[in-house]
C-alpha atoms as a PDB file:
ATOM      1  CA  UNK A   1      25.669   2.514  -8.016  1.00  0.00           C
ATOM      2  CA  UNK A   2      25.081   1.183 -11.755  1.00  0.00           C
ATOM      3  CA  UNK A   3      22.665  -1.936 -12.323  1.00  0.00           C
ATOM      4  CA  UNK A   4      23.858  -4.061 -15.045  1.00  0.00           C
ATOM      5  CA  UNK A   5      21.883  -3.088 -18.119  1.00  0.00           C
ATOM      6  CA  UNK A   6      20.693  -6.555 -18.849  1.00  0.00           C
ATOM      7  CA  UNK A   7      18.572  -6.560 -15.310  1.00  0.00           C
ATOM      8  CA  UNK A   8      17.189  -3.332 -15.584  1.00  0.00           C
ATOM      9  CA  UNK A   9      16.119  -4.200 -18.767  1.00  0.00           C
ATOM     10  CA  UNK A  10      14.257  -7.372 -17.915  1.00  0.00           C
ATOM     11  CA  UNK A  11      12.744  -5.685 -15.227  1.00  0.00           C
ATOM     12  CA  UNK A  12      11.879  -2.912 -17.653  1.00  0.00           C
ATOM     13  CA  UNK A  13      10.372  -5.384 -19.782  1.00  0.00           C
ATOM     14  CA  UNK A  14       8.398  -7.195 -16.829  1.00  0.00           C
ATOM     15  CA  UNK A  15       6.178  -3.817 -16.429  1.00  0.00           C
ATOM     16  CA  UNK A  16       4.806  -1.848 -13.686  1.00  0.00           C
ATOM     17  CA  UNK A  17       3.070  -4.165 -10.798  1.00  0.00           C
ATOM     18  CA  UNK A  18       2.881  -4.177  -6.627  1.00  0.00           C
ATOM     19  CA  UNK A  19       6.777  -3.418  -6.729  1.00  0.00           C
ATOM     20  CA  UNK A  20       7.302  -1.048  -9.812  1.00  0.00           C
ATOM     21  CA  UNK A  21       6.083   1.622 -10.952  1.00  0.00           C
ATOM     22  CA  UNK A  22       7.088   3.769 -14.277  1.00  0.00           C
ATOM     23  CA  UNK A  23       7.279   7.634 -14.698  1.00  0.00           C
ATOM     24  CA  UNK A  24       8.575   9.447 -17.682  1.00  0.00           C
ATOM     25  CA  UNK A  25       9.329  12.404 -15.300  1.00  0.00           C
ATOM     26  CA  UNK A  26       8.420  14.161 -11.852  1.00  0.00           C
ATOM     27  CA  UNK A  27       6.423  17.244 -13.226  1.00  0.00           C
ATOM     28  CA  UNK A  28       3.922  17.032  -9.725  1.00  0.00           C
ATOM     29  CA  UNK A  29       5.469  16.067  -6.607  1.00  0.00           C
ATOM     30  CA  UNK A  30       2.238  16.003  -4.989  1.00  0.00           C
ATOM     31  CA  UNK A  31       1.646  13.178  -6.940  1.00  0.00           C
ATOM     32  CA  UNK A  32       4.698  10.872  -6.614  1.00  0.00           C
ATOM     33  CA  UNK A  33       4.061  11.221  -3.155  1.00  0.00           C
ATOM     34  CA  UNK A  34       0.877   8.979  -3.326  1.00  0.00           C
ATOM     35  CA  UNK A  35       3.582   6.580  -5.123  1.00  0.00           C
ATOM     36  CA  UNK A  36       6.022   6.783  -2.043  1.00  0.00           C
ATOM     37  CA  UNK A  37       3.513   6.969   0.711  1.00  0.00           C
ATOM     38  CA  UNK A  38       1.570   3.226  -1.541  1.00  0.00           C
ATOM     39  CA  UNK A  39       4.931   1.523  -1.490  1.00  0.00           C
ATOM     40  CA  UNK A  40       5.675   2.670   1.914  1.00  0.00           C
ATOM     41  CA  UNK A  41       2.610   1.652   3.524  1.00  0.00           C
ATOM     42  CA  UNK A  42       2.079  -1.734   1.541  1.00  0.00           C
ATOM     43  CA  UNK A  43       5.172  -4.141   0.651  1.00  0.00           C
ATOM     44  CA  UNK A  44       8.250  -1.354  -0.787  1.00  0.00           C
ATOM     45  CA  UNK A  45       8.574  -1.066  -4.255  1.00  0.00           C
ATOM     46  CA  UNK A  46      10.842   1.217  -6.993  1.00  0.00           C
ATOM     47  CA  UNK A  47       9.989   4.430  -8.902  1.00  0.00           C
ATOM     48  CA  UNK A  48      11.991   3.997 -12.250  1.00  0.00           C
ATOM     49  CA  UNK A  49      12.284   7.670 -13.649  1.00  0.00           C
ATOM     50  CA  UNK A  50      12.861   8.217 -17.739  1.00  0.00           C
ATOM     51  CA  UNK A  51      11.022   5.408 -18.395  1.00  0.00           C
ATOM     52  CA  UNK A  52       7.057   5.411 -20.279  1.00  0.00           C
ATOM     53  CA  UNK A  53       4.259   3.693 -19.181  1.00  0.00           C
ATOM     54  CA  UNK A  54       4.942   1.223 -22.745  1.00  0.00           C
ATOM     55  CA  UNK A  55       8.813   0.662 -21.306  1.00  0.00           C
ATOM     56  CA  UNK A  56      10.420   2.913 -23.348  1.00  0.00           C
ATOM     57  CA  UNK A  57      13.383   4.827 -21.909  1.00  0.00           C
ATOM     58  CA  UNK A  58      13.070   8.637 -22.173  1.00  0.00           C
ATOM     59  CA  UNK A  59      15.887   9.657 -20.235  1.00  0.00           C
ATOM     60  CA  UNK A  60      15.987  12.200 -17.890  1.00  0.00           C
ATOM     61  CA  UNK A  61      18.612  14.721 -15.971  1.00  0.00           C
ATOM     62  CA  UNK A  62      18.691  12.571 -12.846  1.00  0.00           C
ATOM     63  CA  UNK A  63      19.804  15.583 -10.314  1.00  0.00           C
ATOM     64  CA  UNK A  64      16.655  17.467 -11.355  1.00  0.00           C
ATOM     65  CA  UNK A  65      14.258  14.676 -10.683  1.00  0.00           C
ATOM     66  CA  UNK A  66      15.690  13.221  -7.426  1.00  0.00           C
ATOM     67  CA  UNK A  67      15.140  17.075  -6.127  1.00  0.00           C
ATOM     68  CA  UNK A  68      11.693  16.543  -6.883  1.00  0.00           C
ATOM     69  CA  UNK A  69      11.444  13.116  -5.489  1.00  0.00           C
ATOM     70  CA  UNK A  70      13.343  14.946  -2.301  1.00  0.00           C
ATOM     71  CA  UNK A  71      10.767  17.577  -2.050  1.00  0.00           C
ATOM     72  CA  UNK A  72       7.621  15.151  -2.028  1.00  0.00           C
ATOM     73  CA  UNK A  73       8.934  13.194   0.403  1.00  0.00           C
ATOM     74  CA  UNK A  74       9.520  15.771   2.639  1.00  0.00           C
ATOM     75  CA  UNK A  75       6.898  18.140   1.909  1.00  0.00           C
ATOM     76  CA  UNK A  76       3.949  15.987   1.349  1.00  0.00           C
ATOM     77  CA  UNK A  77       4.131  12.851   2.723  1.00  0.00           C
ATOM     78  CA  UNK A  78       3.400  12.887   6.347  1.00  0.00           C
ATOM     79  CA  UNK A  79       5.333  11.273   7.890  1.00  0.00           C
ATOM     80  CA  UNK A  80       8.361  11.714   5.562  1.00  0.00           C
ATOM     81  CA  UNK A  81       9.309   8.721   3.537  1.00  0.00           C
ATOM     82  CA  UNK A  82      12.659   7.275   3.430  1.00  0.00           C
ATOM     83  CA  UNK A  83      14.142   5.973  -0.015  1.00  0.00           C
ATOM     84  CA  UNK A  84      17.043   5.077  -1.384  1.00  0.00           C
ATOM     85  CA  UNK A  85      18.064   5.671  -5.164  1.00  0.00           C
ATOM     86  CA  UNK A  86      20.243   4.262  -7.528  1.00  0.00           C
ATOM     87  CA  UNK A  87      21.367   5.945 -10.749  1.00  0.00           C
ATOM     88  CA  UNK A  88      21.231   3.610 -14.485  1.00  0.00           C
ATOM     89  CA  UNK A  89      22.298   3.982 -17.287  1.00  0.00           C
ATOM     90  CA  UNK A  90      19.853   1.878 -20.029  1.00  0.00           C
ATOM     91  CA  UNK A  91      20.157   2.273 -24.181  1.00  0.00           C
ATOM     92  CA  UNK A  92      22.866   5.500 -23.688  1.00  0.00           C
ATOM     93  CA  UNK A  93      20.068   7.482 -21.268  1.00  0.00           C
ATOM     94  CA  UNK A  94      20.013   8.104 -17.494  1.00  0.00           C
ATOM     95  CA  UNK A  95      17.248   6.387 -15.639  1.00  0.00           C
ATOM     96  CA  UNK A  96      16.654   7.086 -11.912  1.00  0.00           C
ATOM     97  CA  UNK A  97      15.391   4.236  -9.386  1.00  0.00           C
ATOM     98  CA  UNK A  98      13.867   5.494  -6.356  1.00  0.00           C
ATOM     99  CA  UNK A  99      14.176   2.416  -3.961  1.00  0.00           C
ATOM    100  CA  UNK A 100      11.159   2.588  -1.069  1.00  0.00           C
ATOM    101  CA  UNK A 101      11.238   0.075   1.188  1.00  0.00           C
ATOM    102  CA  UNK A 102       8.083  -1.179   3.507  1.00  0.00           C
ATOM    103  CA  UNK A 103       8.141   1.422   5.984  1.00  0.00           C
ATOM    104  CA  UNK A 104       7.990   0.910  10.044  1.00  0.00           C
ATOM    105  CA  UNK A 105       6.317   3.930  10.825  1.00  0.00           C
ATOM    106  CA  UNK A 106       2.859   2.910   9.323  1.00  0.00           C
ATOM    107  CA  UNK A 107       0.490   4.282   8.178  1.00  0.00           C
ATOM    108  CA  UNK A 108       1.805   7.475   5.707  1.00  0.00           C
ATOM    109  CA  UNK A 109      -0.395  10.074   4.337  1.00  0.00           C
ATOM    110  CA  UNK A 110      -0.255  11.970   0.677  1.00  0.00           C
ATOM    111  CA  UNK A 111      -2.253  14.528  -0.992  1.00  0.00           C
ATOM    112  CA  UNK A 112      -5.193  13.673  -2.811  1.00  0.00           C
ATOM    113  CA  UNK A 113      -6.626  14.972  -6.063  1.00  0.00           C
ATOM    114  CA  UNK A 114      -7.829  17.853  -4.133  1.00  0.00           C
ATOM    115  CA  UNK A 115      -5.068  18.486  -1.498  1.00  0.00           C
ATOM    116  CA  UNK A 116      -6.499  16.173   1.223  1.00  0.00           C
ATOM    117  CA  UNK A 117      -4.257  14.059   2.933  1.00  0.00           C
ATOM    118  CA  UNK A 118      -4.985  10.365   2.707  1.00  0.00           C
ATOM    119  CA  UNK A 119      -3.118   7.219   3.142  1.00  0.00           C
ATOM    120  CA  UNK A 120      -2.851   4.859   0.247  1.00  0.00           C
ATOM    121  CA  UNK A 121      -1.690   1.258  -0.583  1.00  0.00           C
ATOM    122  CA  UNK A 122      -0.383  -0.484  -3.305  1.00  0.00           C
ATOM    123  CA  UNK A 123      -2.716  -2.962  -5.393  1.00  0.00           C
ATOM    124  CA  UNK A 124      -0.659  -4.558  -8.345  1.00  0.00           C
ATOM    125  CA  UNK A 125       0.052  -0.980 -10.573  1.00  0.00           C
ATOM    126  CA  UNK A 126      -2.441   1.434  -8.886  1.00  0.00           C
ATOM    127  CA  UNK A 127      -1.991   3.709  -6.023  1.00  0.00           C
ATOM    128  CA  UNK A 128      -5.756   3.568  -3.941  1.00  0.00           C
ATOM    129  CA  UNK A 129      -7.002   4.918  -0.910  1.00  0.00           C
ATOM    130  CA  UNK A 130      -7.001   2.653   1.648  1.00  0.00           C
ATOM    131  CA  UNK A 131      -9.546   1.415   4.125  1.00  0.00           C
ATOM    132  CA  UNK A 132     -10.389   2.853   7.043  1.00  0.00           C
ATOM    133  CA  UNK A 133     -10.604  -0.322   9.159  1.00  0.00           C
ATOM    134  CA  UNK A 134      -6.433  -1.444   7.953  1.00  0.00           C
ATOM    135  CA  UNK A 135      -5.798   2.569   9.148  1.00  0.00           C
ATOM    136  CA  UNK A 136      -7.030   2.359  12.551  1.00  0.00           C
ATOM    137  CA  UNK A 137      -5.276  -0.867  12.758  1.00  0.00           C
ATOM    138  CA  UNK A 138      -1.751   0.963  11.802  1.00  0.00           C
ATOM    139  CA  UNK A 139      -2.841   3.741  14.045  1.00  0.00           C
ATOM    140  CA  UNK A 140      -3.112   1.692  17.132  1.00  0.00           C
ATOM    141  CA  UNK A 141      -0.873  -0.449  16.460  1.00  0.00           C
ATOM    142  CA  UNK A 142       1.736   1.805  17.210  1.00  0.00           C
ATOM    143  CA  UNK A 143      -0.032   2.486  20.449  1.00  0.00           C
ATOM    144  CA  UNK A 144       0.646   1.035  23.522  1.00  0.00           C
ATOM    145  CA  UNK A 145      -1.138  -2.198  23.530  1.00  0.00           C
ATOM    146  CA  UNK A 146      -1.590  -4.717  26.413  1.00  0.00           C
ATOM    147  CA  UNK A 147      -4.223  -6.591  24.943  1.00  0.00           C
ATOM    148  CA  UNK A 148      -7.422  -6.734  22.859  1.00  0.00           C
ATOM    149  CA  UNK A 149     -10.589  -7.547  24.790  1.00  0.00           C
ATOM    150  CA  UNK A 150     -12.881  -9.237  22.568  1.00  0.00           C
ATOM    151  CA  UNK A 151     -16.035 -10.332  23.232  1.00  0.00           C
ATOM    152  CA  UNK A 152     -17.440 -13.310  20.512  1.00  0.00           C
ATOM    153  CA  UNK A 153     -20.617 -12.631  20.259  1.00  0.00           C
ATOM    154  CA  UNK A 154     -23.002 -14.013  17.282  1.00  0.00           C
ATOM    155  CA  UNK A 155     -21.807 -11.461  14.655  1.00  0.00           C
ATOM    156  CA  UNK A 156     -18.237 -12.356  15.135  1.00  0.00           C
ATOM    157  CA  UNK A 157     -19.691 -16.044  14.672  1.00  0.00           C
ATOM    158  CA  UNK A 158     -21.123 -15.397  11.599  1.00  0.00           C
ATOM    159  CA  UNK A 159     -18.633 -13.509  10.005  1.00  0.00           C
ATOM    160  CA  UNK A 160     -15.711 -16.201  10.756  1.00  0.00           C
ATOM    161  CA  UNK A 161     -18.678 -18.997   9.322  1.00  0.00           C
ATOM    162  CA  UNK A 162     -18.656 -16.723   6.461  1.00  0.00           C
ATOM    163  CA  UNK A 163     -14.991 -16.609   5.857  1.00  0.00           C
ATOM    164  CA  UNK A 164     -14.150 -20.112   5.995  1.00  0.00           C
ATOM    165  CA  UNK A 165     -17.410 -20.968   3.799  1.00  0.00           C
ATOM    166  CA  UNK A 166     -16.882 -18.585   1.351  1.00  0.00           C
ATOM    167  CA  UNK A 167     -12.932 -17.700   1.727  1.00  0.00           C
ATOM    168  CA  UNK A 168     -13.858 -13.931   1.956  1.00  0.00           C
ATOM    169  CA  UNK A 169     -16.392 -10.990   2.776  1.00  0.00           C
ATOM    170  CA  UNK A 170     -17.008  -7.734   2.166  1.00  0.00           C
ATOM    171  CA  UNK A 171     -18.136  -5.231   4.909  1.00  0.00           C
ATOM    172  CA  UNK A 172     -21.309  -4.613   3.208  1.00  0.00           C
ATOM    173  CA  UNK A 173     -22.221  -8.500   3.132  1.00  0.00           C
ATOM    174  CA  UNK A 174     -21.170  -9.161   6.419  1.00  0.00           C
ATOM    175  CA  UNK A 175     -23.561  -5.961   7.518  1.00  0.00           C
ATOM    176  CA  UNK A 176     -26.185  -6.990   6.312  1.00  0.00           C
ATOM    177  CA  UNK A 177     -26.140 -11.013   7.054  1.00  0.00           C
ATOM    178  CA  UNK A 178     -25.113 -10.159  10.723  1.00  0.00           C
ATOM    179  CA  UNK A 179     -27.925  -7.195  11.136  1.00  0.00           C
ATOM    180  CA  UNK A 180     -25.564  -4.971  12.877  1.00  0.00           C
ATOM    181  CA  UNK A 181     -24.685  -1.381  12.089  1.00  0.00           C
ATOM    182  CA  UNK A 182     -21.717  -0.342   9.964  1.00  0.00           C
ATOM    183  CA  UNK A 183     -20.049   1.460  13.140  1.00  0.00           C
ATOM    184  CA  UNK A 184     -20.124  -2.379  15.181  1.00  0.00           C
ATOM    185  CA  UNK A 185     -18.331  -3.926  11.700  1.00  0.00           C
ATOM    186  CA  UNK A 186     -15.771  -1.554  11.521  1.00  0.00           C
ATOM    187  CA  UNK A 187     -14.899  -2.003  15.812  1.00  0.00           C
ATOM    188  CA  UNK A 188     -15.368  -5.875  15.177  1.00  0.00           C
ATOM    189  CA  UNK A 189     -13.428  -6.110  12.094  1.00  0.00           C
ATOM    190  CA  UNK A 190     -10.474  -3.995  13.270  1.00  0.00           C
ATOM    191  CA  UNK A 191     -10.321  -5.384  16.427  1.00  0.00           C
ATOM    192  CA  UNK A 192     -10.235  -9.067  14.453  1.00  0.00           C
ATOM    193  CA  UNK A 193      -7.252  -7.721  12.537  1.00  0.00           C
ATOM    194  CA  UNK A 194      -5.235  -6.333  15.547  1.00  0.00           C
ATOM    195  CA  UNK A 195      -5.877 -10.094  17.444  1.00  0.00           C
ATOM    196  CA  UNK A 196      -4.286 -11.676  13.770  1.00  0.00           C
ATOM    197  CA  UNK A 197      -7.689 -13.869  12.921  1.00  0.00           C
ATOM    198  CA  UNK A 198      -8.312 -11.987   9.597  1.00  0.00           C
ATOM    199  CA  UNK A 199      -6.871  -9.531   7.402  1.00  0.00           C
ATOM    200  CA  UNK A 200      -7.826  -7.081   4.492  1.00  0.00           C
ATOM    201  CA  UNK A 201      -7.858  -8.097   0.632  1.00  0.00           C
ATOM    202  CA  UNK A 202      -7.549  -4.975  -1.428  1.00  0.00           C
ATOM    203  CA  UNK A 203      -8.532  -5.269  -4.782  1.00  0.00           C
ATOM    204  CA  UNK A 204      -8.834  -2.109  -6.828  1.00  0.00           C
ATOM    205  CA  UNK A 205     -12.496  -1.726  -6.716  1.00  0.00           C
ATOM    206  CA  UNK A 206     -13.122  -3.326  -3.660  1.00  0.00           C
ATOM    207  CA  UNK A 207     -12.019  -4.666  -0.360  1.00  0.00           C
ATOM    208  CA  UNK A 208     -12.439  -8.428   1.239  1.00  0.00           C
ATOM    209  CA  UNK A 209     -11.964  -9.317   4.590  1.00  0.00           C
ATOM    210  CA  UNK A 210     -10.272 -13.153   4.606  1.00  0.00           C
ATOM    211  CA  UNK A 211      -8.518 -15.492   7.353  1.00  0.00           C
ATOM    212  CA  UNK A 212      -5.122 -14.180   7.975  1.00  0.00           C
ATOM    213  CA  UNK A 213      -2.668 -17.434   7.214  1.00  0.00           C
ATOM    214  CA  UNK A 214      -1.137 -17.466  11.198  1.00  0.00           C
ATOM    215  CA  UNK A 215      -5.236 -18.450  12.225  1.00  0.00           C
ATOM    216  CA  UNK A 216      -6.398 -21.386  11.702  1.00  0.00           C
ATOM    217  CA  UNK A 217      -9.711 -21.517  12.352  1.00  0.00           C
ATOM    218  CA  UNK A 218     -10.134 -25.161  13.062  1.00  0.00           C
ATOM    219  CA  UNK A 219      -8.322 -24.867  16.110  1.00  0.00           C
ATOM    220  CA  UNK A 220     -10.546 -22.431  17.266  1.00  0.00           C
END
């Protein structure tokens, strides 16, 4: 299926963010995988092959690189991530689009640097690790849940007070203005997430914890 130049183009031109990402070509499929399992596990996104980082189309032999995209999907991402691809054609050279959309089976692992498997997330044009609390919610959220049993106690208290005075928190603040232990935030915060009263803000160097927008916490 051919895209009509002038959208690739202007999509080209846009740059790499949350939903695209650039490669000039798939010489490690261990890591493109941390590319499919990010989009996967945060909102979808495309891998446009033959293009630089600057936007520049290189070109490449597109049965040769969707192998490779093949073989890191199925080899290191765990579980496998589906894709789709489309084939372009952009200034006379072949550029591949790897289509990824959000994936149901939550969370995905890749390799890391040094062959560890770890789940990452999209955050604008960088693949990161993500956090451990928004795993364990994945995780058991594809348990089988009745119910989360709650009980709000005064660290809960204070970290909702927080929230809505501040609009966000990290772990470490909330730690330490709630005097608990970092083991109690991490069962209070995921628990928060699973009930849909907060949710994660991932920046690239660190990660908030903020209202999620079905809780209003007036109503309360």
């Amino acid at each position: 299926m051919l895209e009509p130049n002038k959208d690739i183009l202007n999509r080209i031109k846009a740059g790499e963010g949350q939903n695209l990402d650039f490669k000039h070509s798939i010489s490690d499929t261990k890591k493109i995988a941390r590319s499919l399992v990010a989009f996967a596990n945060t909102e979808g996104g495309s891998l446009l092959i033959g293009v630089r980082d600057n936007g520049s189309i290189a070109g490449i032999n597109s049965e040769e690189e969707y192998y490779m995209i093949e073989t890191a999907a199925i080899l290191h991402c765990r579980p496998e991530v589906k894709f789709d691809f489309a084939n372009h054609t952009v200034n006379g050279k072949s550029v591949l689009e790897i289509i990824v959309p959000k994936s149901t089976e939550l969370p995905h692992s890749a390799p890391d640097h040094d062959g560890k498997h770890k789940y990452f997330v999209r955050v604008k044009d960088q693949n990161i690790v993500a956090p451990k609390t928004l795993v364990t919610v994945w995780k058991r959220q594809k348990s089988v849940i009745k119910g989360v049993k709650i009980k709000f106690n005064d660290a809960a208290e204070i970290l909702l007070k927080e929230i809505k005075e501040n609009g966000s928190v990290s772990k470490s603040q909330f730690v330490r203005i709630a005097g608990i232990r970092s083991a109690e935030a991490d069962k209070l915060l995921i628990n928060l997430m699973l009930m849909k009263i907060i949710d994660v803000d991932i920046y690239p160097n660190s990660v908030r914890y903020i209202f999620n927008t079905e809780f209003d916490y007036n109503e309360f």
